[in-house]
Protein backbone atom coordinates (compact mmCIF):
# COMPACT_ATOMS: atom_id res chain seq x y z
CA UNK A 1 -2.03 -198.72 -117.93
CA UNK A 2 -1.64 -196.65 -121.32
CA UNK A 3 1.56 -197.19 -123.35
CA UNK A 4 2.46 -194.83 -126.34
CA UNK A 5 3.72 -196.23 -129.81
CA UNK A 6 7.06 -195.61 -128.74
CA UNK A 7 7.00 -197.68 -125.92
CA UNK A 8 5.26 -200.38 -127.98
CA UNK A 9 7.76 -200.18 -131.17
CA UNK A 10 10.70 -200.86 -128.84
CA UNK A 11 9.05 -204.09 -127.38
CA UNK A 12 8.16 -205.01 -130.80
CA UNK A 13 11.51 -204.60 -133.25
CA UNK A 14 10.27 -207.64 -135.11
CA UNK A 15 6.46 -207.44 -135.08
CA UNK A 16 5.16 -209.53 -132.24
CA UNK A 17 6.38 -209.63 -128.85
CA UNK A 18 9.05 -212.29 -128.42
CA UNK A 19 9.14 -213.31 -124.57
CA UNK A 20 11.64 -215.68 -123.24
CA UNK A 21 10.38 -218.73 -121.40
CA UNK A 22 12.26 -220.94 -119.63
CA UNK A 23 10.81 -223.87 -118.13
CA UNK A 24 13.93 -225.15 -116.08
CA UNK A 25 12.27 -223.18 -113.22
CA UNK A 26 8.96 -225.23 -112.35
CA UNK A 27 8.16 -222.23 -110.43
CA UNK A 28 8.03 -220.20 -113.35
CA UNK A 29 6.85 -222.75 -116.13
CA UNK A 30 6.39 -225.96 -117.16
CA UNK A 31 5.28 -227.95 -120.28
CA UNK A 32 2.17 -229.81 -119.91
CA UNK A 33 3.16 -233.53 -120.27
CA UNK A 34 -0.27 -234.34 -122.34
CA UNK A 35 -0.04 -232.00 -124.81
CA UNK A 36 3.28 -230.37 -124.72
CA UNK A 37 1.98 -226.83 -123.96
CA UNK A 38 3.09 -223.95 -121.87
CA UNK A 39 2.47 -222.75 -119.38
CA UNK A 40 2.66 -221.25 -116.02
CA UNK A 41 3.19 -217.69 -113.95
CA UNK A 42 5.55 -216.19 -116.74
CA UNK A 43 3.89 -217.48 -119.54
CA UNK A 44 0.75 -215.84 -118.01
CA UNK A 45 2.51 -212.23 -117.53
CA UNK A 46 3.75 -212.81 -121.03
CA UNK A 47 0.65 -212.87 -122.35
CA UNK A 48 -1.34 -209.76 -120.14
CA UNK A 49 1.35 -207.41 -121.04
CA UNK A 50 1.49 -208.45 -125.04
CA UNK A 51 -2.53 -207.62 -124.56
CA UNK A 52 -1.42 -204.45 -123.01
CA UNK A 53 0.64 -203.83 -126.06
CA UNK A 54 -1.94 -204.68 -128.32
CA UNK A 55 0.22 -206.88 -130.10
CA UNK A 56 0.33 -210.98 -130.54
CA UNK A 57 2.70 -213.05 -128.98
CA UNK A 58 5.85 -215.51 -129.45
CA UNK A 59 7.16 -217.42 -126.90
CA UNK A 60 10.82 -218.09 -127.42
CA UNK A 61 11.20 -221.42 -124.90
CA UNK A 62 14.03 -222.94 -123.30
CA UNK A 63 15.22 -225.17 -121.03
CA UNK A 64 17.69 -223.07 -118.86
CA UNK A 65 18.17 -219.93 -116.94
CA UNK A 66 21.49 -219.41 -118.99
CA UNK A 67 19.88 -219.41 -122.25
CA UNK A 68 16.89 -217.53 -121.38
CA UNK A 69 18.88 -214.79 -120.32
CA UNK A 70 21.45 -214.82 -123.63
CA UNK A 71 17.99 -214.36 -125.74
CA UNK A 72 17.18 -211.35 -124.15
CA UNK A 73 20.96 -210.07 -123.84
CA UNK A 74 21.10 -210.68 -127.56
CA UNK A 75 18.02 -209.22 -128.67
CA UNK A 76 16.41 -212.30 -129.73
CA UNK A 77 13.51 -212.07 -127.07
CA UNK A 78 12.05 -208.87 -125.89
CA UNK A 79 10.77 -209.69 -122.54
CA UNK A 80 11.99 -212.48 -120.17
CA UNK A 81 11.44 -213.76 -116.92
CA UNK A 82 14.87 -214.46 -114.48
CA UNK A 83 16.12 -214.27 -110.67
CA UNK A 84 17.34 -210.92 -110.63
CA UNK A 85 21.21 -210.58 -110.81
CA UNK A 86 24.10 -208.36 -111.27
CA UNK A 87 25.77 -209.84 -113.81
CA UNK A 88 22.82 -210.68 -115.51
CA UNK A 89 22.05 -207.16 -114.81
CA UNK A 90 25.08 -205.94 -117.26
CA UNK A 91 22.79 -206.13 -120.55
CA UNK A 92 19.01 -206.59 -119.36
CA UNK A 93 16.98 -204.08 -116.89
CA UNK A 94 15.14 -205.97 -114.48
CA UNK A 95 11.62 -204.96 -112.73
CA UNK A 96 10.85 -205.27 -109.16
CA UNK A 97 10.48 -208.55 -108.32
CA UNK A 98 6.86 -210.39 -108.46
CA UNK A 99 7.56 -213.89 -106.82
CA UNK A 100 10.06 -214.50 -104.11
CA UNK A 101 11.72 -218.03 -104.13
CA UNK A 102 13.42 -220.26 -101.91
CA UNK A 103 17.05 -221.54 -102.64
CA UNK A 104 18.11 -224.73 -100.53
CA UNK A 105 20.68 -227.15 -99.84
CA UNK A 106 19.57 -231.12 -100.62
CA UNK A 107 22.14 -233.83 -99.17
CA UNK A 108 22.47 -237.79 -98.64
CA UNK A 109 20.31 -238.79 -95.80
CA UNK A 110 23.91 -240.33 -94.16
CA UNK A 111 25.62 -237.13 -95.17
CA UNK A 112 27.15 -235.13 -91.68
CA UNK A 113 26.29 -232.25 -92.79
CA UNK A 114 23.31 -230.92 -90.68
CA UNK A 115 23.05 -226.70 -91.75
CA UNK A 116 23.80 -224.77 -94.32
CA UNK A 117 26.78 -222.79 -92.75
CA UNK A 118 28.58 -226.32 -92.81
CA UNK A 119 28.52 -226.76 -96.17
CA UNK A 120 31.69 -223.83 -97.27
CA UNK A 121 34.21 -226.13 -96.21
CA UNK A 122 37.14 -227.35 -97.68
CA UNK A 123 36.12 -230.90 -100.49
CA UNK A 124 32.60 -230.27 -100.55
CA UNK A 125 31.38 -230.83 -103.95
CA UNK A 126 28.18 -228.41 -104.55
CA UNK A 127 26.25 -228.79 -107.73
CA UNK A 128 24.05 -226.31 -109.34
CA UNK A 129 22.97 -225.47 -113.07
CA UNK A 130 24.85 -223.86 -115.50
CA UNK A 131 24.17 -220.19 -115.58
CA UNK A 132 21.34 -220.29 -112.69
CA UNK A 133 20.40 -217.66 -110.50
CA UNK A 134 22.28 -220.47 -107.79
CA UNK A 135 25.24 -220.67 -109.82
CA UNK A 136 25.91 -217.14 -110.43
CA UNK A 137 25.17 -216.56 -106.18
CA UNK A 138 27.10 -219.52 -105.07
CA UNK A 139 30.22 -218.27 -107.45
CA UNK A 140 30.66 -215.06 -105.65
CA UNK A 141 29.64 -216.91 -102.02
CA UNK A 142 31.11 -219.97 -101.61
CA UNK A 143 35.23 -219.54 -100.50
CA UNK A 144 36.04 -223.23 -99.84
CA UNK A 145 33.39 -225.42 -101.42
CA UNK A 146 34.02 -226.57 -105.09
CA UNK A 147 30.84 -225.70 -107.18
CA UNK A 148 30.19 -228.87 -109.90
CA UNK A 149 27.62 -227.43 -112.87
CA UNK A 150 24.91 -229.76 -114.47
CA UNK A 151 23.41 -228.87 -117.73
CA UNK A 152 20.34 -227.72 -116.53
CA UNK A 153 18.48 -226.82 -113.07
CA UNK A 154 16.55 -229.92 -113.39
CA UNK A 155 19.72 -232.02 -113.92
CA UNK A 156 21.31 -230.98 -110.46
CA UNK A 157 20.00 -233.80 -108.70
CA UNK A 158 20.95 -236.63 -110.75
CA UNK A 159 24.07 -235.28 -111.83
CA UNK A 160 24.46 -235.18 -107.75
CA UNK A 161 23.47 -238.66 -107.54
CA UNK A 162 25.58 -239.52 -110.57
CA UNK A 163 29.23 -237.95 -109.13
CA UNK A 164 28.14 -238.75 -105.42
CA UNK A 165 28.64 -235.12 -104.67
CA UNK A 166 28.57 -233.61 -101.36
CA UNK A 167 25.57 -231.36 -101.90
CA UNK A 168 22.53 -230.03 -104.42
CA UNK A 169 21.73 -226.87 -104.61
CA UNK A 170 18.50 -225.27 -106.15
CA UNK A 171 14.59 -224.36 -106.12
CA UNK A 172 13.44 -225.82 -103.10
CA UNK A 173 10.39 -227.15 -104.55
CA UNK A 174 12.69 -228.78 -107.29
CA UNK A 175 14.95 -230.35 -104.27
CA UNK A 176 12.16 -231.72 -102.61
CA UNK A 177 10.71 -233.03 -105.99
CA UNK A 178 13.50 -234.89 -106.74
CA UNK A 179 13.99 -236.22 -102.98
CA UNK A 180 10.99 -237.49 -102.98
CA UNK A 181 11.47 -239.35 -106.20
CA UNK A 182 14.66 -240.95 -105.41
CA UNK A 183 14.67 -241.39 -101.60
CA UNK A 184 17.39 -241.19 -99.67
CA UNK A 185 17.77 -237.46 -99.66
CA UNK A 186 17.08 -234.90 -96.81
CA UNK A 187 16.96 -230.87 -97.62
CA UNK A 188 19.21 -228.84 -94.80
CA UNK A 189 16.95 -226.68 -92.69
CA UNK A 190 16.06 -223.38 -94.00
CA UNK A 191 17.47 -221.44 -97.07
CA UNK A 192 20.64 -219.98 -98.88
CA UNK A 193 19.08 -217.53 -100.22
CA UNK A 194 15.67 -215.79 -101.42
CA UNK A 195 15.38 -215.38 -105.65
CA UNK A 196 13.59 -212.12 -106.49
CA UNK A 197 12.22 -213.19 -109.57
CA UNK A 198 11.46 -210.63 -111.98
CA UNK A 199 10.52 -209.67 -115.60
CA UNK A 200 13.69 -208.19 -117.71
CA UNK A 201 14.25 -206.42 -121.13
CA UNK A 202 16.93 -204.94 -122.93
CA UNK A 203 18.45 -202.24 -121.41
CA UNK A 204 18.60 -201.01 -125.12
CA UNK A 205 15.08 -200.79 -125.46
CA UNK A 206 15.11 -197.76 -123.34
CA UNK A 207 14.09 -195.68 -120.07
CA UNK A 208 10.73 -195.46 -121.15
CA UNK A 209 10.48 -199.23 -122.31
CA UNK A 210 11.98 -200.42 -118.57
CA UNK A 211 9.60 -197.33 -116.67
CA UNK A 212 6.54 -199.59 -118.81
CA UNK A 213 7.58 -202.60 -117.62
CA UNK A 214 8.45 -201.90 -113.94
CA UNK A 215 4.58 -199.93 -114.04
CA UNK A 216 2.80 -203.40 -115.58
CA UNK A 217 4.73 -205.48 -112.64
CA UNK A 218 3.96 -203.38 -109.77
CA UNK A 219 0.07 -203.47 -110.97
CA UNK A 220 -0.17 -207.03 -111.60
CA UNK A 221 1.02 -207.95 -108.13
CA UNK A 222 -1.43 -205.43 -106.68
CA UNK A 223 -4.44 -206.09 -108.53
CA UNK A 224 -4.12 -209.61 -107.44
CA UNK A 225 -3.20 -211.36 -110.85
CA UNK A 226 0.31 -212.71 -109.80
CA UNK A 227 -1.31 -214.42 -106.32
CA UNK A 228 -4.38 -215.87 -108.95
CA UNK A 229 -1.67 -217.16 -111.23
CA UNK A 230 0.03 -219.13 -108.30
CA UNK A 231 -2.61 -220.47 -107.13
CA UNK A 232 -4.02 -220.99 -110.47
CA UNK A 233 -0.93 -223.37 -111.41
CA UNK A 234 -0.74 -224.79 -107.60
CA UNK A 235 2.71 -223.21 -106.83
CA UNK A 236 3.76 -223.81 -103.13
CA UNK A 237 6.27 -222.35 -101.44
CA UNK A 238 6.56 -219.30 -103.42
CA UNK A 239 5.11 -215.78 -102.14
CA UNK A 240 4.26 -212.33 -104.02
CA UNK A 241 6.39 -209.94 -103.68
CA UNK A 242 5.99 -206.75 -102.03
CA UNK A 243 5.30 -203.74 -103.41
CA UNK A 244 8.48 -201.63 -105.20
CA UNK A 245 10.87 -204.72 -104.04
């Protein structure tokens, strides 16, 4: 993959390439707890396609979907990594996707609710994090169900605990994380819905800034570097996604 200085001056507005990492998502990254680090699937994209670049890197962390996202709307990160979304789509270009994701339901072992079609009824309490790919999907979904917002994607659970909600909703690897933590909790069979996680930029950056991008996605899930970075970082339960999708 060649990239012209063009392409490279409108990733680069401030000198280095400024990608947005948000490590609410342990699919996507995650700080090591011994020495605080970074790291994970995006962090490792961020990195290949600043070398691509020829150009050093920043990593612009945070602990939410919602902010990562408003860095990149804003133009205070270049790159970021989020569950691709029409209203997120308003002010960032996505790529294809390169990981698809689970989204499930987690409940109160006693709770009656025993599929996921039960749970858009009338006083069900659903909780999800502010400004998640869940939120934002469960907003225009849900007709009956009230949706309760924790702070973050990993506060879901306990704030579900907390208010004795109905029902937690989330990255299933996150769900079953936290069920097997506090006990008592049983995930509803199956899924809500599949994230297509992607990368993202400014869609003021350009045509030939997003045609870059969508190019440097496409060849790191076929060369194999997306499936090495997953298994690299023992991911589970998350797959590559197919070509162009």
């Amino acid at each position: 993959m060649t990239v012209t200085p063009d392409v490279v001056r409108a990733f680069t507005p401030t000198g280095p390439l400024r990608a947005s990492i948000n490590t609410g998502n342990p699919i996507l990254a995650g700080r090591d707890r011994a020495t605080g680090d970074v790291n994970g699937v995006s962090v490792d994209l961020a990195r290949a396609f600043a070398e691509r670049l020829g150009v050093p890197l920043d990593l612009v962390v945070f602990q939410t979907a919602a902010a990562s996202v408003d860095a990149v709307a804003n133009g205070k990160a270049d790159i970021g990594f989020f569950a691709i979304d029409p209203k997120r789509g308003e002010h960032i270009a996505f790529t294809p996707p390169y990981v698809l994701i689970e989204g499930a339901y987690l409940v109160h072992e006693h709770s009656p609710l025993q599929s996921n079609i039960e749970v858009d009824q009338p006083g069900h309490r659903v909780v999800v994090g502010q400004g998640s790919a869940y939120d934002l999907h469960l907003s225009r979904e849900l007709k009956q169900a009230t949706i309760e917002r924790a702070v973050s994607s990993p506060a879901v659970v306990d704030h579900f605990i907390a208010t004795r909600a109905d029902v937690a909703a989330g990255v299933k690897q996150q769900l079953e994380a936290d069920a097997s933590r506090i006990g008592g909790l049983r995930l509803l069979p199956g899924r809500f819905m599949v994230i297509r996680q992607a990368m993202g930029c400014p869609r003021s950056l350009g045509g030939a800034a997003v045609a870059a991008l969508e190019l440097f996605v496409e060849q790191m899930k076929a060369d194999g570097f997306v499936a090495e970075a997953l298994k690299r970082h023992r991911i589970e339960g998350a797959s590559v996604a197919p070509a162009g999708n």
